[in-house]
Protein backbone atom coordinates (compact mmCIF):
# COMPACT_ATOMS: atom_id res chain seq x y z
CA UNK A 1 201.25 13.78 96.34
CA UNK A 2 202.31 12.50 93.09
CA UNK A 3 200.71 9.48 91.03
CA UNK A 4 203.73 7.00 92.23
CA UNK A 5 203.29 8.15 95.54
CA UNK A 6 199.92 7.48 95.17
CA UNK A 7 200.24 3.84 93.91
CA UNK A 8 202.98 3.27 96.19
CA UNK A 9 200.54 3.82 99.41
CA UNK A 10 198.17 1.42 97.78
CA UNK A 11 200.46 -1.15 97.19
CA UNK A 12 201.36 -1.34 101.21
CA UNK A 13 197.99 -1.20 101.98
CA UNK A 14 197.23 -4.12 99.55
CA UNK A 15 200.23 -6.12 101.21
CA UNK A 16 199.50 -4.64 105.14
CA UNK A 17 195.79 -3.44 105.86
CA UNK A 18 193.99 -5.39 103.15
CA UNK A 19 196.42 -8.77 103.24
CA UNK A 20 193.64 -11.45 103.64
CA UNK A 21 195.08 -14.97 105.20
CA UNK A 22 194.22 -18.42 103.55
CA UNK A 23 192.17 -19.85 106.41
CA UNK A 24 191.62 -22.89 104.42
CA UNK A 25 195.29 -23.75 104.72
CA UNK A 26 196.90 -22.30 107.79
CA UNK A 27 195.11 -22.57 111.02
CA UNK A 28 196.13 -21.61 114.51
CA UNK A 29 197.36 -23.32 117.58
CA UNK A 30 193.92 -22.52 119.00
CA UNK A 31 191.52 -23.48 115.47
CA UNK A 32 192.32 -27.30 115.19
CA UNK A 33 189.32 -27.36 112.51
CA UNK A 34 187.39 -29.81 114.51
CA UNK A 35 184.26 -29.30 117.49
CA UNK A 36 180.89 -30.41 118.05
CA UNK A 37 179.53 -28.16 115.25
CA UNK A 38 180.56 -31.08 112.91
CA UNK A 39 183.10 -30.95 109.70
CA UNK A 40 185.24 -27.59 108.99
CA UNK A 41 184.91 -26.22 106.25
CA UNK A 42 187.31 -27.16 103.84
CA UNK A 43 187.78 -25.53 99.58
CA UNK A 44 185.17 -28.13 98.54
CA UNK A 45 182.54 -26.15 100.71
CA UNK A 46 183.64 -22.92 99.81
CA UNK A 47 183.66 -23.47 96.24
CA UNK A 48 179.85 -25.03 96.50
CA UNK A 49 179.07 -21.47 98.84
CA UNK A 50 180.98 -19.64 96.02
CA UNK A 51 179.00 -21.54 92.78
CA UNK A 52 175.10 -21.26 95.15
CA UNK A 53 176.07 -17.41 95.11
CA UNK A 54 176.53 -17.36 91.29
CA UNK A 55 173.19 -19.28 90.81
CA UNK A 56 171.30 -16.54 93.27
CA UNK A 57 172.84 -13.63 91.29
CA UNK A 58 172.03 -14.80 87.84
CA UNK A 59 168.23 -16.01 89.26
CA UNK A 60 167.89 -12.05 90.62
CA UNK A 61 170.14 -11.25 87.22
CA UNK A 62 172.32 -9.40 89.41
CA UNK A 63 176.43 -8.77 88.04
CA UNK A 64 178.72 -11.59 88.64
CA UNK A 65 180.92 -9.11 90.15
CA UNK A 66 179.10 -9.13 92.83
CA UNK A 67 179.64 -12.79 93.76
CA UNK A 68 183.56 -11.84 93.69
CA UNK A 69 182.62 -9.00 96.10
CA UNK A 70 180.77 -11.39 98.29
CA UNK A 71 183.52 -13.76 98.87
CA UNK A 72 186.22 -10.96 99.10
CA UNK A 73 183.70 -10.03 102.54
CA UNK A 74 183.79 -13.58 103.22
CA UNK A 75 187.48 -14.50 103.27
CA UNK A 76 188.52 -11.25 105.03
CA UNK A 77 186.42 -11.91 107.69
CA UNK A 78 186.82 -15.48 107.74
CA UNK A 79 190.87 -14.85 107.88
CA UNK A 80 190.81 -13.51 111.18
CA UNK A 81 191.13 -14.55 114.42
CA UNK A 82 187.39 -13.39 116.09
CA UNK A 83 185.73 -15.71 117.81
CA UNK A 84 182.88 -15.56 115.29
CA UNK A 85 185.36 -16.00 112.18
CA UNK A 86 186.76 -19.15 114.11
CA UNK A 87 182.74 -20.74 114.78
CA UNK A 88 182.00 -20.26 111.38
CA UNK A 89 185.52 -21.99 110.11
CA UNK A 90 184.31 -24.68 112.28
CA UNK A 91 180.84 -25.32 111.48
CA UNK A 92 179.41 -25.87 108.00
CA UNK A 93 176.54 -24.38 108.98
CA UNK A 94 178.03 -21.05 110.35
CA UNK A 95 179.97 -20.59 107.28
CA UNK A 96 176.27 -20.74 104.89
CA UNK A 97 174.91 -18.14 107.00
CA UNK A 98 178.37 -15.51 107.41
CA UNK A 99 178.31 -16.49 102.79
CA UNK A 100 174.31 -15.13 102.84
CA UNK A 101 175.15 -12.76 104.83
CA UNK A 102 178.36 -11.53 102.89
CA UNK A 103 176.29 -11.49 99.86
CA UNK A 104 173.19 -10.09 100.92
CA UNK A 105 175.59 -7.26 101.69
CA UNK A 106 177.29 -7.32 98.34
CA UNK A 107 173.67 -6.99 96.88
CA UNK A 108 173.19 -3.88 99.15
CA UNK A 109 176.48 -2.10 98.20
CA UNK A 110 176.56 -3.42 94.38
CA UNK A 111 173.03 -3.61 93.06
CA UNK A 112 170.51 -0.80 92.47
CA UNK A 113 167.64 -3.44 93.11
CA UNK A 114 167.05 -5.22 96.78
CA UNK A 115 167.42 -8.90 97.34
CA UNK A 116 164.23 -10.37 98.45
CA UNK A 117 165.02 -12.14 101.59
CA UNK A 118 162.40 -14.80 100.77
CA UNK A 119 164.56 -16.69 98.22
């Protein structure tokens, strides 16, 4: 395979495979952003999520690129339509623990130190 051919494959996988939804803005028939888990989460909450990563990185002096890799785990699996992905759009609380969780795994794949789980 040639270079083109190459980049060509990876540009329909960025637009197909890895395409990643704005669940912010567009929700289904069946995810009308309200239950008894309280107030969906909205940008405002995902920008605080986003910001409380930053401040545990640079506390653990971790890279910043791993906050972006954190909420690249977050949105993709906040953008689809699992049950679990629809609870946590729902409920502020869901959403804090799938963003630890997306980040403690970040930490895992990007870091060469561990994340104490006691912060």
């Amino acid at each position: 395979h040639s270079k083109f051919e190459r980049l060509a494959a990876m540009c329909r996988q960025e637009t197909t495979t890895y395409h990643c939804r704005d669940y912010l803005a567009s929700r289904d028939e069946n995810d009308n952003g309200r239950n008894s888990t309280g107030k969906p989460v909205d940008a405002e909450c995902r920008r605080k999520m986003a910001e409380w990563c930053g401040q545990i990185v640079d506390f653990c002096k971790f890279k910043r690129e791993t906050v972006d890799a954190a909420m690249g785990f977050l949105d993709r699996v906040l953008s689809t339509s699992t049950p679990l992905a629809r609870r946590a759009r729902d409920s502020r609380k869901e959403f804090q623990l799938a963003a630890m969780t997306a980040l403690y795994t970040a930490v895992k794949i990007h870091e060469c130190m561990e994340m104490d789980t006691e912060l």
